[in-house]
Protein backbone atom coordinates (compact mmCIF):
# COMPACT_ATOMS: atom_id res chain seq x y z
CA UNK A 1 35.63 71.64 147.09
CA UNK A 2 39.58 71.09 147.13
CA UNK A 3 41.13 67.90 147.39
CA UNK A 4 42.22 68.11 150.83
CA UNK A 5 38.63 69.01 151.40
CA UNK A 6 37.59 65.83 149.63
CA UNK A 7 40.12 63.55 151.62
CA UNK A 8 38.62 65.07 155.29
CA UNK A 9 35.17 64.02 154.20
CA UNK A 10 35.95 60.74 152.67
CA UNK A 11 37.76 59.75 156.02
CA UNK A 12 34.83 61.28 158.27
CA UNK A 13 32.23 58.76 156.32
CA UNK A 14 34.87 56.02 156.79
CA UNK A 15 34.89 56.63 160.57
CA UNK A 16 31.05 56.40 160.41
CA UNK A 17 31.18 53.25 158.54
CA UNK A 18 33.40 51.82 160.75
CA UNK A 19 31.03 52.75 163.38
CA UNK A 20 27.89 51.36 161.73
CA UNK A 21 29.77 48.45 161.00
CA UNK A 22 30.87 47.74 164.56
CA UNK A 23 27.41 48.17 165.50
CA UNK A 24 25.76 45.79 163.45
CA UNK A 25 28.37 43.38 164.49
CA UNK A 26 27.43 43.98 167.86
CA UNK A 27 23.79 43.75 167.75
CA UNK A 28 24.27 39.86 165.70
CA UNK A 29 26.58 38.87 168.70
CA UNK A 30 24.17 40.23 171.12
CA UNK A 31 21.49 38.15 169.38
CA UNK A 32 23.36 35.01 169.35
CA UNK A 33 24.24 35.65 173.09
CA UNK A 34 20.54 35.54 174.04
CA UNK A 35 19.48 32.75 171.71
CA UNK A 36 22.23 30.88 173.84
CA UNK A 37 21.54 32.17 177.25
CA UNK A 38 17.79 31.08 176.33
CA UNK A 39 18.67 27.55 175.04
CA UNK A 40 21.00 27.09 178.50
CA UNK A 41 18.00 28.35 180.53
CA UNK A 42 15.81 25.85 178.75
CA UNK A 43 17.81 23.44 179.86
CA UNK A 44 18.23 24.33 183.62
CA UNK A 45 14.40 24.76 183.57
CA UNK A 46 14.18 21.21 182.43
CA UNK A 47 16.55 20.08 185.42
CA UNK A 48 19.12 19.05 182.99
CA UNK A 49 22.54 19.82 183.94
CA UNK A 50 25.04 21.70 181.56
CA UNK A 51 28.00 19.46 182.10
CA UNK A 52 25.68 16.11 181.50
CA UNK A 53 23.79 17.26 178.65
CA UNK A 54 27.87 18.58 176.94
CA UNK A 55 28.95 15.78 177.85
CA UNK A 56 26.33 13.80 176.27
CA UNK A 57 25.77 15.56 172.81
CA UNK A 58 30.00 15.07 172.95
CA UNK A 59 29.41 11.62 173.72
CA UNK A 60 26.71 11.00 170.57
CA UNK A 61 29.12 12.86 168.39
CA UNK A 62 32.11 10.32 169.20
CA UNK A 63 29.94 7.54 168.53
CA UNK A 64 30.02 5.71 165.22
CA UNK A 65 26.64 6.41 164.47
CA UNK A 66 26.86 9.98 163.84
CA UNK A 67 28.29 10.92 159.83
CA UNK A 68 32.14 12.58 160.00
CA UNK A 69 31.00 14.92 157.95
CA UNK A 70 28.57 16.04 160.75
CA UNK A 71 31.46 16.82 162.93
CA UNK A 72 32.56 18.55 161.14
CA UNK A 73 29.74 21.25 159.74
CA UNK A 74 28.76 23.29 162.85
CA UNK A 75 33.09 24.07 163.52
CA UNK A 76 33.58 25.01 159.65
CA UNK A 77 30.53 26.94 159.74
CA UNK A 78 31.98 29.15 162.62
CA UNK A 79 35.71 29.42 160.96
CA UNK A 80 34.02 30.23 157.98
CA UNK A 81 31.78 33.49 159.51
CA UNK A 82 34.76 34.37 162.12
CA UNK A 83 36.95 34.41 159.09
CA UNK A 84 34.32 36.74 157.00
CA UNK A 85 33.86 38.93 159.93
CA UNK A 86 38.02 39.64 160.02
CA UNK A 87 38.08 39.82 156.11
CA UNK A 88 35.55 42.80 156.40
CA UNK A 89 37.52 44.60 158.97
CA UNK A 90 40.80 44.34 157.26
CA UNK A 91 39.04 45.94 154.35
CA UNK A 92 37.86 48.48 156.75
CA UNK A 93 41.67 49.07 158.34
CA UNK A 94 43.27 49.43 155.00
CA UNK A 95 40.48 52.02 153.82
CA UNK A 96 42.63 55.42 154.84
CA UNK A 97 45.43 53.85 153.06
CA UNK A 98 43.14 53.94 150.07
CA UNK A 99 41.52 57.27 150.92
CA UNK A 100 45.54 58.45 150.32
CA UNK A 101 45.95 56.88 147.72
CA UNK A 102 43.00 57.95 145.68
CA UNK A 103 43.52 61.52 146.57
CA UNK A 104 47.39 61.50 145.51
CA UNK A 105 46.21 59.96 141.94
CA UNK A 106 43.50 63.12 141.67
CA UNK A 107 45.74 65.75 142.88
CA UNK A 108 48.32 64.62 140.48
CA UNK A 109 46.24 65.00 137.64
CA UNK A 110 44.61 61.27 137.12
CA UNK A 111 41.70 61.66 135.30
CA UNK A 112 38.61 59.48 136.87
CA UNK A 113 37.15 57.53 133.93
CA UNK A 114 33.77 56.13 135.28
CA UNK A 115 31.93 56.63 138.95
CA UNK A 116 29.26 53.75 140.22
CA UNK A 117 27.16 54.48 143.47
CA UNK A 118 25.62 52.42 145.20
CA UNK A 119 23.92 52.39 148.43
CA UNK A 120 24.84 49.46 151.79
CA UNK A 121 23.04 49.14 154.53
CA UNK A 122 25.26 48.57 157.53
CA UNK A 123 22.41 47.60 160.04
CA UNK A 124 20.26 44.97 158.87
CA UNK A 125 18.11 42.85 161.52
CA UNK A 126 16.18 40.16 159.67
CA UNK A 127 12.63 40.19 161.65
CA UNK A 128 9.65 37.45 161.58
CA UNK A 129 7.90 39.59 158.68
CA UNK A 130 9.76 41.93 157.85
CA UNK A 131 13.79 42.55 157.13
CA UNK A 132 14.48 46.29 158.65
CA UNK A 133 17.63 47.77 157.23
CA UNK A 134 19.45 50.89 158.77
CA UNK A 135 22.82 52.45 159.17
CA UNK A 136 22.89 53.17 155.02
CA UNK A 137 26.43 54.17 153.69
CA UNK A 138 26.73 55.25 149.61
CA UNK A 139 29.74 54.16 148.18
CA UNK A 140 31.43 55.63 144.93
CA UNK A 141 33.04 52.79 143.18
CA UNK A 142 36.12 54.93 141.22
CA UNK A 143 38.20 53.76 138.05
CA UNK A 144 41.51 55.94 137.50
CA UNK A 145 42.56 56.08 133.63
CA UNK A 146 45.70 53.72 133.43
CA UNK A 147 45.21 52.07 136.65
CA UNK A 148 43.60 48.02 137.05
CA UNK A 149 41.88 48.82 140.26
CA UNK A 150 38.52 50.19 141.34
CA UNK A 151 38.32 52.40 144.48
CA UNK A 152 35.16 51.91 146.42
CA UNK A 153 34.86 54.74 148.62
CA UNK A 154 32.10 55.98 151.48
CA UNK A 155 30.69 59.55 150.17
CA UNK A 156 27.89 61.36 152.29
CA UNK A 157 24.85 61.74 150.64
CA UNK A 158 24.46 65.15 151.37
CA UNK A 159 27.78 65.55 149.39
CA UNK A 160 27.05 63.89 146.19
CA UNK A 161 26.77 66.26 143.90
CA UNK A 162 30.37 68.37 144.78
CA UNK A 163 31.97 65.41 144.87
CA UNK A 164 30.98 64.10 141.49
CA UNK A 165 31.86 67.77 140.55
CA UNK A 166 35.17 67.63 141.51
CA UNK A 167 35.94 64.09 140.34
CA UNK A 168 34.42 65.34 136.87
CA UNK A 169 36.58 68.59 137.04
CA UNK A 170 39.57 66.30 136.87
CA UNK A 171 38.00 64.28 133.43
């Protein structure tokens, strides 16, 4: 396996991750979507009306007898996992910048001083029973001699073994 041969595969499993990723995204918002639709149908079932029961929970959570910090929970809460769920795709976005990166160090003669795998699962839906977890991605985390920073990088499992040969080539 060359380098540029190493580059095309570590950017075909980022496009795969990427995928996986979007599509465990998708399946928690499609979750939440139908735990809300039910709740709202719940409520027009019970013949109470959208606007009045907003307006009333609104209404309790103006009141004085409701905690500020209460307010406040359910609104942080939603920053917070918004804020995670961007966070993860930038990561994801500035991956090929990486991929570059990493490949110029190797081809230049940077020797790779330790390689960690691991395995993530990309897919995880968290049943009544049991947690089923799908969509798994191994990841090489990298350490250059003389650089500070770590490269964690998607490697298909199929290709392992060449591409701990090739990293070890350059040792």
């Amino acid at each position: 396996m060359t380098t540029q041969q190493l580059k095309d595969v570590l950017l075909a499993e980022h496009k795969r991750d990427v995928k996986l990723m979007l599509i465990g995204y998708g399946i928690i918002a499609g979750v939440a979507l139908l735990i809300i639709g039910f709740l709202v149908w719940l409520l027009l079932s019970a013949g109470v009306s959208i606007g009045s029961a907003a307006s009333g929970v609104a209404g309790e959570l103006a009141g004085n007898n409701v905690p500020t910090y209460v307010k406040f929970v359910l609104p942080i809460g939603f920053l917070l996992a918004a804020g995670y769920l961007f966070y993860e795709y930038y990561k994801m976005a500035k991956r090929p910048q990486t991929i570059e990166e990493f490949v110029k160090h190797i081809e230049n003669g940077t020797r790779v001083i330790s390689i960690n795998d691991s395995k993530n699962y990309r897919i995880k839906i968290p049943l009544y029973v049991v947690n089923y977890h799908t969509g798994a991605v191994q990841s090489f985390a990298m350490v250059l001699e003389g650089k500070n920073k770590a490269y964690v990088l998607p490697v298909p499992f199929a290709l392992t073994d060449e591409v701990k040969d090739l990293l070890n080539e350059n040792s």
